[in-house]
N, C-alpha and C. Protein backbone atom coordinates (compact mmCIF):
# COMPACT_ATOMS: atom_id res chain seq x y z
N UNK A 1 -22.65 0.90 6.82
CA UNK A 1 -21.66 1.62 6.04
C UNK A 1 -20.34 0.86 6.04
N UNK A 2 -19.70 1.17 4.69
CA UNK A 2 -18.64 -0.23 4.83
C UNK A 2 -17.47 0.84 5.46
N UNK A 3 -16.20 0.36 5.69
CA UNK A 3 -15.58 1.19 6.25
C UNK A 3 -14.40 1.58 4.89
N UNK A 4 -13.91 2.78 5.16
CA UNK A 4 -13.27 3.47 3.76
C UNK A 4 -11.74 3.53 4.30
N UNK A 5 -10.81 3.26 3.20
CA UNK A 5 -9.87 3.21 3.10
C UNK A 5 -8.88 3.80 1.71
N UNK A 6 -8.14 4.62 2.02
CA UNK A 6 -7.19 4.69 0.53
C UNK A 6 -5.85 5.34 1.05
N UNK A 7 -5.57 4.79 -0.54
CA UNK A 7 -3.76 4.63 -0.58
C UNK A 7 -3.19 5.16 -2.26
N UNK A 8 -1.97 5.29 -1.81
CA UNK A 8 -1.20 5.58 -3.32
C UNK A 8 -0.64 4.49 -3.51
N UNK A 9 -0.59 4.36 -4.80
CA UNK A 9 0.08 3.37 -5.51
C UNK A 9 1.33 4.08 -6.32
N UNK A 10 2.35 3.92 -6.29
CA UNK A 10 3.71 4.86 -6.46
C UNK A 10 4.16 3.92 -7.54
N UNK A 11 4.83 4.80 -8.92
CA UNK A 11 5.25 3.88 -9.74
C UNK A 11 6.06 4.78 -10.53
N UNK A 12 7.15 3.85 -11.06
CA UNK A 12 8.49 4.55 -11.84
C UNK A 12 8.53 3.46 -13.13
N UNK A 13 9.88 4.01 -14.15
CA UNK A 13 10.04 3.14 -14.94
C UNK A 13 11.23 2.52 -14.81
N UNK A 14 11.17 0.97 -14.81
CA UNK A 14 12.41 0.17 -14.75
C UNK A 14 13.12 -0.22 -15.73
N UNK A 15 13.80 -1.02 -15.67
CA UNK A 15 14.99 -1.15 -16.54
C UNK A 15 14.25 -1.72 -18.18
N UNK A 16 14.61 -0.45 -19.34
CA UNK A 16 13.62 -0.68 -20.43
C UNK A 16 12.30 -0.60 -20.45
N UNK A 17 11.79 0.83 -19.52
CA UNK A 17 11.05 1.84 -19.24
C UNK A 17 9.74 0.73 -18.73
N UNK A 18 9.75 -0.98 -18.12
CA UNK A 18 8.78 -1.35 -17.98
C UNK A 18 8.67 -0.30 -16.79
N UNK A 19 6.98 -0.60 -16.67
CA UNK A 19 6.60 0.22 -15.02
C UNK A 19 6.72 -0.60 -13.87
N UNK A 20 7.43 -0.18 -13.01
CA UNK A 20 7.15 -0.55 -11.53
C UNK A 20 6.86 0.23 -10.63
N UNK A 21 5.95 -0.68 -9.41
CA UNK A 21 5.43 -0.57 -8.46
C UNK A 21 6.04 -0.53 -7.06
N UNK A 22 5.74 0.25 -6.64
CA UNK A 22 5.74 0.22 -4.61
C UNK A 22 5.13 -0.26 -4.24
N UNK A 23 5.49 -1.94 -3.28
CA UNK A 23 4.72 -1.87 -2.33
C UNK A 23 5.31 -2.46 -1.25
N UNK A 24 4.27 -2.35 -0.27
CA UNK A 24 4.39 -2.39 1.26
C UNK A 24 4.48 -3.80 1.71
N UNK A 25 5.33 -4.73 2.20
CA UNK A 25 4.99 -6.07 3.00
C UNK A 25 4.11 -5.87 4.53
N UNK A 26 2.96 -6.35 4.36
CA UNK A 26 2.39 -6.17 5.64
C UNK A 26 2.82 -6.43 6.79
N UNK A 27 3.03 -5.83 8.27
CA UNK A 27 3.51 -6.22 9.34
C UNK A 27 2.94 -6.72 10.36
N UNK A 28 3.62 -7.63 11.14
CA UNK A 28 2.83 -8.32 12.50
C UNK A 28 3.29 -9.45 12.46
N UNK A 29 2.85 -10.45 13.16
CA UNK A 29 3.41 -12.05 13.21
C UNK A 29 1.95 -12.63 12.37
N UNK A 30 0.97 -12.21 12.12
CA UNK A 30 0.27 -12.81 10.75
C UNK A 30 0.94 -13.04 9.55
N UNK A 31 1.33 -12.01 8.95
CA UNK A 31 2.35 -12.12 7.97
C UNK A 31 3.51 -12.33 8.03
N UNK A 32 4.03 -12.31 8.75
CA UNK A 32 5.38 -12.39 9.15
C UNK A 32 6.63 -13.34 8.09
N UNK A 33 5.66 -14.85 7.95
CA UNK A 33 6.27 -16.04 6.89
C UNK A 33 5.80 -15.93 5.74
N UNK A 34 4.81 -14.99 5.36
CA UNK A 34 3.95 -14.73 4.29
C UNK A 34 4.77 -14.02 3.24
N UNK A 35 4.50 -14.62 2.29
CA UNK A 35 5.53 -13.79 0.77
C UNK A 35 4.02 -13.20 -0.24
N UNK A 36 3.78 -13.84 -1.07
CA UNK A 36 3.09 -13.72 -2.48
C UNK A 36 1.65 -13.53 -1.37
N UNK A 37 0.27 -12.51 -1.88
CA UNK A 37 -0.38 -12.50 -1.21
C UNK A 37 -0.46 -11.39 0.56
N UNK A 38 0.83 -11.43 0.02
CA UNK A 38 0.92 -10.37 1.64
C UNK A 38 1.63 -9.26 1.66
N UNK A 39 1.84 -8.49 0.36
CA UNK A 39 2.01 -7.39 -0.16
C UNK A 39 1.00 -6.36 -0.14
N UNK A 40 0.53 -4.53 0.02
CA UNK A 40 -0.48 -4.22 0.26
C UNK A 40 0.35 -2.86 -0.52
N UNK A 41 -0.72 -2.19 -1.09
CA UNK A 41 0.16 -0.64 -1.50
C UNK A 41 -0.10 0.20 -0.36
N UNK A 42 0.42 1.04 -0.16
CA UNK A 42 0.39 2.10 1.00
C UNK A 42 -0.54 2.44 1.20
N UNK A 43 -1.70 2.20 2.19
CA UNK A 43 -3.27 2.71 2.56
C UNK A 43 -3.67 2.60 3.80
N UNK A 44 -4.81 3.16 4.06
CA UNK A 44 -4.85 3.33 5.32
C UNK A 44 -6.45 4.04 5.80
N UNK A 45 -7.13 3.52 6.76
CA UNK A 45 -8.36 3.78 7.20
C UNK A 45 -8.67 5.49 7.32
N UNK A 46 -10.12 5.99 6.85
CA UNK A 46 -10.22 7.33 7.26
C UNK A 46 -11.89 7.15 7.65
N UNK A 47 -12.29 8.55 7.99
CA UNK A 47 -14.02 8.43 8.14
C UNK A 47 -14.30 9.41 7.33
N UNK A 48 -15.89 9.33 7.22
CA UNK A 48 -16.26 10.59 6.12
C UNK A 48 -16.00 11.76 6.01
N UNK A 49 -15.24 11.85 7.04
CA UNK A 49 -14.95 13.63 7.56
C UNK A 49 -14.00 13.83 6.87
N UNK A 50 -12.83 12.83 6.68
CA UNK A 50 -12.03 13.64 5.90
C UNK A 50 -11.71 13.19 4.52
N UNK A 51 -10.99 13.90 3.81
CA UNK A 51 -10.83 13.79 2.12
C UNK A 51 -10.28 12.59 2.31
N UNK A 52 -10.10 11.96 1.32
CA UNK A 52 -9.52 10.74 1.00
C UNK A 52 -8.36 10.66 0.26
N UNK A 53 -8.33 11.60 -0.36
CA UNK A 53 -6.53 12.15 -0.96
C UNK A 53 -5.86 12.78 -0.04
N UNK A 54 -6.44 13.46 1.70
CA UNK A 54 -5.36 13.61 2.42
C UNK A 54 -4.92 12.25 3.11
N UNK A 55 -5.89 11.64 3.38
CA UNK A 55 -6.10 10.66 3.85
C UNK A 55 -4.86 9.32 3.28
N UNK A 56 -4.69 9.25 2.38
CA UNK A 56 -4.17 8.14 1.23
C UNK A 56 -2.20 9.02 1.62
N UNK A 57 -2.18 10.49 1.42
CA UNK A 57 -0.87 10.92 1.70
C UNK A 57 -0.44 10.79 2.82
N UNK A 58 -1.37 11.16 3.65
CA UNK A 58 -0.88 10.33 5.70
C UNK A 58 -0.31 9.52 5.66
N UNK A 59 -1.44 8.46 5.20
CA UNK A 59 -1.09 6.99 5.27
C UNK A 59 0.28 6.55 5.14
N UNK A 60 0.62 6.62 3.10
CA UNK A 60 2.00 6.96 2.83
C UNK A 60 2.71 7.08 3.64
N UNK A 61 2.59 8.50 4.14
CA UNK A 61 3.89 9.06 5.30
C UNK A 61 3.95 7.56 6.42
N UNK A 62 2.37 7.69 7.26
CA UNK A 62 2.97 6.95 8.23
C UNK A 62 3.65 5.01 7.80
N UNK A 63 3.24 4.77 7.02
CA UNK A 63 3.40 3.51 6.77
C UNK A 63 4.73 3.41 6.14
N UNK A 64 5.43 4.41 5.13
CA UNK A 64 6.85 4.36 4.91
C UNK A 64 8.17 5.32 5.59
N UNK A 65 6.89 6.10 6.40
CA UNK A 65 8.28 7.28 6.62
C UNK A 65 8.45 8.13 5.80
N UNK A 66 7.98 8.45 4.77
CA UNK A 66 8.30 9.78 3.83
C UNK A 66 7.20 10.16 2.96
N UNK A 67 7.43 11.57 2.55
CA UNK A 67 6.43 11.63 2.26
C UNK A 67 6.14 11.09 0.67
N UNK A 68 4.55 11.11 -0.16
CA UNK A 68 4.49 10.87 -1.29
C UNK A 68 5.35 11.83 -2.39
N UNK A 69 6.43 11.21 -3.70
CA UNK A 69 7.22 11.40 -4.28
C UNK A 69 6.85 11.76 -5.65
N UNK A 70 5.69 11.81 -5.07
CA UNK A 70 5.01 11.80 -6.64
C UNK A 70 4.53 13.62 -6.68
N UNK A 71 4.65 13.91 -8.20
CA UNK A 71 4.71 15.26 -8.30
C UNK A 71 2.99 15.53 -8.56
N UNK A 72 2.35 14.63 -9.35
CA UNK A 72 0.97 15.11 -9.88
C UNK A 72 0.17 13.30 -9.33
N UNK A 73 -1.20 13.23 -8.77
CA UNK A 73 -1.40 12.08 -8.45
C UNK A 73 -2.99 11.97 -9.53
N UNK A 74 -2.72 11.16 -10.14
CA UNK A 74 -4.34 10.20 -11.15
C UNK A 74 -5.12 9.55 -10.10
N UNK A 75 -6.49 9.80 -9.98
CA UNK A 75 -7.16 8.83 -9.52
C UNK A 75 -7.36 7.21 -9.82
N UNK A 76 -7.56 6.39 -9.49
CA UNK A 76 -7.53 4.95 -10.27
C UNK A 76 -8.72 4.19 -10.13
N UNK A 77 -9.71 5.70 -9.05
CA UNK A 77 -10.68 4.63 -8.69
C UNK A 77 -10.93 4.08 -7.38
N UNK A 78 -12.39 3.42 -7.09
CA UNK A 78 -12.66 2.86 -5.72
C UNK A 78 -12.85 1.18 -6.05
N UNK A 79 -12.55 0.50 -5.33
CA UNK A 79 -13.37 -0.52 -5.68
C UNK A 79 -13.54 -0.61 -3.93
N UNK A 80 -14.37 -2.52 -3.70
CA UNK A 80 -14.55 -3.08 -2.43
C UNK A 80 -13.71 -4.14 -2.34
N UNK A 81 -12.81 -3.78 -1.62
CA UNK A 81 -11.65 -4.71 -0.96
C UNK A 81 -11.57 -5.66 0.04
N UNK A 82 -12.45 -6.70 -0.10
CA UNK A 82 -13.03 -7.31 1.64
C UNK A 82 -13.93 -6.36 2.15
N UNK A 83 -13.61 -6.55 3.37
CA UNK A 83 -14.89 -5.52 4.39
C UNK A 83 -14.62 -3.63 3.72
N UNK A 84 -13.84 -3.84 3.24
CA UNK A 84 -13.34 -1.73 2.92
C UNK A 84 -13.83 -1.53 1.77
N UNK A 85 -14.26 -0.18 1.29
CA UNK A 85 -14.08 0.67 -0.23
C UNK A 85 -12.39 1.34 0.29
N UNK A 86 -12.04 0.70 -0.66
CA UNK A 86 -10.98 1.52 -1.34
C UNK A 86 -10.87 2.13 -2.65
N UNK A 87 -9.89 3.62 -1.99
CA UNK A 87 -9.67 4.42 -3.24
C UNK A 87 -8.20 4.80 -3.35
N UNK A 88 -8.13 4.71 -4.60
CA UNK A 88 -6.75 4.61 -4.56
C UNK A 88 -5.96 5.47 -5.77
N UNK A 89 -5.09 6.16 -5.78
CA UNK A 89 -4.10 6.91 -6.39
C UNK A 89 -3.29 6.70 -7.16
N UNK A 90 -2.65 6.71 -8.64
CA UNK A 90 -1.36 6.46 -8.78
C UNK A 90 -0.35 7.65 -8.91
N UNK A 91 0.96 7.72 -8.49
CA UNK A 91 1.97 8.79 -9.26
C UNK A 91 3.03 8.10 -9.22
N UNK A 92 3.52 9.04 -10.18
CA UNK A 92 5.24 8.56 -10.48
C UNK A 92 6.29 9.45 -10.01
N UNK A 93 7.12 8.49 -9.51
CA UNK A 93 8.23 8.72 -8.50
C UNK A 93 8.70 7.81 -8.20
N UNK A 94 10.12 8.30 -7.21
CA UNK A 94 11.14 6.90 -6.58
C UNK A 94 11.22 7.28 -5.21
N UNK A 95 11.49 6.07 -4.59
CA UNK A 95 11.40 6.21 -2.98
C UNK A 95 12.83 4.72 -2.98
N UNK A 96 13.53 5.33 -2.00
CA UNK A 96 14.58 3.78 -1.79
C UNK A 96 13.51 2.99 -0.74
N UNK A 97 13.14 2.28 -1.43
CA UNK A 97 12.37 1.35 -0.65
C UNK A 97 13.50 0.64 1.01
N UNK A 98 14.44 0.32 0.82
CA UNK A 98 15.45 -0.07 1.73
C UNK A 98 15.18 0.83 2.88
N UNK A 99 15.52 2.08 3.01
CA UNK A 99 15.02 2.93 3.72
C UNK A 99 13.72 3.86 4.22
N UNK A 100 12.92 2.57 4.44
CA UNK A 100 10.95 3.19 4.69
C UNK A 100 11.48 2.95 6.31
N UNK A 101 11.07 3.57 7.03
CA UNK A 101 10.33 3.78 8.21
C UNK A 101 9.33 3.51 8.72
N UNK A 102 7.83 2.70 9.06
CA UNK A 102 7.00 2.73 9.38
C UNK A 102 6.75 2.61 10.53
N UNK A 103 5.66 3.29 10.69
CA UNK A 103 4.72 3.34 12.06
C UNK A 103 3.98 1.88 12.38
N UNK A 104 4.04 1.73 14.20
CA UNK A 104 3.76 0.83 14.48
C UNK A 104 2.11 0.60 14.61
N UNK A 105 1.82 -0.71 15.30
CA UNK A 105 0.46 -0.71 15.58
C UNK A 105 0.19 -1.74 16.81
N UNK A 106 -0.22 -1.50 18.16
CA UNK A 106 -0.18 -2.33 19.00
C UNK A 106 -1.06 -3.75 18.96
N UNK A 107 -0.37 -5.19 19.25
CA UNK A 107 -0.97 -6.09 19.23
C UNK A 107 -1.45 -7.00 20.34
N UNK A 108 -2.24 -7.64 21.04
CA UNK A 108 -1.72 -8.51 22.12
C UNK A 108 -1.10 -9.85 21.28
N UNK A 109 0.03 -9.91 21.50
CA UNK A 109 0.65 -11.33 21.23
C UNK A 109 1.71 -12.27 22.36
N UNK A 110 1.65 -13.32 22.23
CA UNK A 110 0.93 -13.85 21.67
C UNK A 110 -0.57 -14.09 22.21
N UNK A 111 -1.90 -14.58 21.53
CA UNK A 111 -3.17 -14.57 21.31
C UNK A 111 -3.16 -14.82 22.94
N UNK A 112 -4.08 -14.11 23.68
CA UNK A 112 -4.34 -14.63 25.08
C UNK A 112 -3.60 -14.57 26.09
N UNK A 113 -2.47 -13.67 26.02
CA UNK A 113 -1.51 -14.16 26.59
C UNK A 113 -1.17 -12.36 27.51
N UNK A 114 -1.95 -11.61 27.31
CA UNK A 114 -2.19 -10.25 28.21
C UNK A 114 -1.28 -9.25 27.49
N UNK A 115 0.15 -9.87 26.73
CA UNK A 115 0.92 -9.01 26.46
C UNK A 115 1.23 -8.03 25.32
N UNK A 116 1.18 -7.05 24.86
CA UNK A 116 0.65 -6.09 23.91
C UNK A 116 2.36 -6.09 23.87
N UNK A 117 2.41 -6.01 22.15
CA UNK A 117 3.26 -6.13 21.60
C UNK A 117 3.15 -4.87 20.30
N UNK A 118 4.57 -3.86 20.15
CA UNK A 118 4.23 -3.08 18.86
C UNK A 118 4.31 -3.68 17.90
N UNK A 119 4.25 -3.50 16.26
CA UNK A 119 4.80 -4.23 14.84
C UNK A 119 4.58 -3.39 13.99
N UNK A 120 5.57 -3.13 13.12
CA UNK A 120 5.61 -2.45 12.27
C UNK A 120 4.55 -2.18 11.46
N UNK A 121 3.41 -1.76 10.69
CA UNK A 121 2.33 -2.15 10.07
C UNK A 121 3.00 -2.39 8.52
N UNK A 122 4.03 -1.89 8.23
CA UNK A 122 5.07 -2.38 6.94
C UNK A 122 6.25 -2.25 7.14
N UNK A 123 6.64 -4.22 7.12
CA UNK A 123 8.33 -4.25 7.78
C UNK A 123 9.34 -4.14 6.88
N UNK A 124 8.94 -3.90 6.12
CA UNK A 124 9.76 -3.78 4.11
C UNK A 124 8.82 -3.42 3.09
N UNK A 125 9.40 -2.61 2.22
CA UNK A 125 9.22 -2.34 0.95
C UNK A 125 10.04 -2.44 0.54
N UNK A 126 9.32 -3.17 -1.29
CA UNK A 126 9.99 -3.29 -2.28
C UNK A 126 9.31 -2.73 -3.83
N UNK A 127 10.35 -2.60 -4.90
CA UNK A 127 9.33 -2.31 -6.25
C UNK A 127 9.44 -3.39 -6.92
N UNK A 128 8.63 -3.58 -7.68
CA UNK A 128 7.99 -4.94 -8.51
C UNK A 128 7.24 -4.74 -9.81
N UNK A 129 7.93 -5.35 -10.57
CA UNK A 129 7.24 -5.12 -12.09
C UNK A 129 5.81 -5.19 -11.65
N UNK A 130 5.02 -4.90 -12.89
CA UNK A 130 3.96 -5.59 -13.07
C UNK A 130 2.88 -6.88 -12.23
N UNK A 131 4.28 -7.57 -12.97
CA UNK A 131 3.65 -9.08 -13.08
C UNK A 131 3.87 -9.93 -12.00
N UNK A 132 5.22 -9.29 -11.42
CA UNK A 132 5.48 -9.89 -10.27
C UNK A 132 4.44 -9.46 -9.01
N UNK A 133 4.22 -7.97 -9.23
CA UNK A 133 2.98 -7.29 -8.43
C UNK A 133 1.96 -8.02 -8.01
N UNK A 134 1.61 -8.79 -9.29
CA UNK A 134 0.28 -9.92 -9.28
C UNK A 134 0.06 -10.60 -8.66
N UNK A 135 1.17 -11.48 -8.27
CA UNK A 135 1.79 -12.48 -7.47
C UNK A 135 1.77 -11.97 -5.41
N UNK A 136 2.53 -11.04 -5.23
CA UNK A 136 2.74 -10.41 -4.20
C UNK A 136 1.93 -9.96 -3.71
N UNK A 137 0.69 -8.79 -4.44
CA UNK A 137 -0.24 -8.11 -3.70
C UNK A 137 -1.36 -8.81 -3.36
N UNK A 138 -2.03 -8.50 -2.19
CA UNK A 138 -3.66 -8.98 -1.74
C UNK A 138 -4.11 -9.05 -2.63
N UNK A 139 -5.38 -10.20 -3.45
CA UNK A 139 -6.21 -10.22 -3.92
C UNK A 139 -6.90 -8.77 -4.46
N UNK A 140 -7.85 -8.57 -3.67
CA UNK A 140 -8.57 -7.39 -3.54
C UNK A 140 -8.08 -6.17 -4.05
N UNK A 141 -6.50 -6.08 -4.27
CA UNK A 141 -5.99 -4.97 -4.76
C UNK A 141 -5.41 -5.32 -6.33
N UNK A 142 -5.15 -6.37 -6.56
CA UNK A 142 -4.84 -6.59 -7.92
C UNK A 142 -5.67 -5.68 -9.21
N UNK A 143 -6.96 -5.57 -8.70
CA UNK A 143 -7.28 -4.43 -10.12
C UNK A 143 -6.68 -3.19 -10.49
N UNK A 144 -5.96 -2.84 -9.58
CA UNK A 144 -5.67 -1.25 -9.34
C UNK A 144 -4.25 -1.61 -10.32
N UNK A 145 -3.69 -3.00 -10.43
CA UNK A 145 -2.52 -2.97 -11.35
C UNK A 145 -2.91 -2.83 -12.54
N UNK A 146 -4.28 -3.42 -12.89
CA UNK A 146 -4.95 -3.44 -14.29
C UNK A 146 -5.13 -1.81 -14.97
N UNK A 147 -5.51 -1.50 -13.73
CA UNK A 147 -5.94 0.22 -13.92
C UNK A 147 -4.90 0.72 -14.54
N UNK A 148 -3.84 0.79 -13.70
CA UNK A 148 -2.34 1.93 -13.85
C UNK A 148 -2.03 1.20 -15.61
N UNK A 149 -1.89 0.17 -15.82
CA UNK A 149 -1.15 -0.60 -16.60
C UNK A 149 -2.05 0.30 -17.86
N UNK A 150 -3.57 0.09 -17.89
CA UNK A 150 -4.16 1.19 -18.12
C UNK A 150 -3.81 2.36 -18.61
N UNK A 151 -3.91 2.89 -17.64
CA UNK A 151 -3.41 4.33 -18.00
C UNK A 151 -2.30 4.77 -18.46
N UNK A 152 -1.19 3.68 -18.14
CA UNK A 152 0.27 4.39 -18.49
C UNK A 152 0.09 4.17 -20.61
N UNK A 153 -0.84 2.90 -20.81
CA UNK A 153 -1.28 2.77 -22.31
C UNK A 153 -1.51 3.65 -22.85
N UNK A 154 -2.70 4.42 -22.22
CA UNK A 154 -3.33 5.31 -22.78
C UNK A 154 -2.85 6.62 -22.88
């Protein structure tokens, strides 16, 4: 069984109603020097037991500190993200990205070295057109921009 994961994807309109995106810079000393590629939208591991739309609003909370801003949430869909199914959400809303909060996650760092270290699991957020989105987010999540872009068409 692959392991399941979901998240919201949070989006407003920017300057000349393009859409932008929330997202999360991943945290730890992996990413740490990492720009384009090391962007992730707000998500987060669950098991079959529980829903996956409470699951995806946790996440949110714990990974920015507040809760989801969004008034009504669209599905966008599952796909397989690396080793995960992800499912994932969109709504519209604003969050000051400047002010996220996130929850930590213990590491041993450095590698071998006995000492367990906390890190933010997202040390910044920012919003991002589109296109710039493309650029920034994991691989694996880039369809979910195709989706929204999608839907806001339709």
């Amino acid at each position: 069984m692959p392991r399941r994961s979901a998240g919201i994807l949070l989006y407003r309109r920017g300057p000349g109603g393009a859409p932008e995106v929330l997202l999360g810079h991943m945290g730890g000393p992996f990413w740490a020097r990492k720009d384009d590629g090391a962007w992730s939208i707000p998500k987060g591991e669950h098991d079959d037991s529980e829903d996956a739309l409470a699951a995806a609003r946790r996440e949110f909370a714990e990974e920015l500190g507040s809760p989801v801003p969004a008034t009504s949430l669209t599905p966008l869909g599952e796909l397989r993200a690396g080793a995960k199914v992800l499912t994932v959400w969109a709504g519209e809303g604003d969050l000051d990205a400047a002010a996220i909060v996130s929850g930590t996650f213990p590491l041993e760092w450095p590698p071998r070295s006995g000492r367990v270290q906390h890190f933010p699991e997202v040390d910044r957020a920012a919003w991002f057109g589109l296109d710039e989105a493309r650029a920034k987010l994991v691989k694996g999540q880039v369809p979910y921009l195709d989706r929204l872009a999608e839907l806001l068409a339709g």
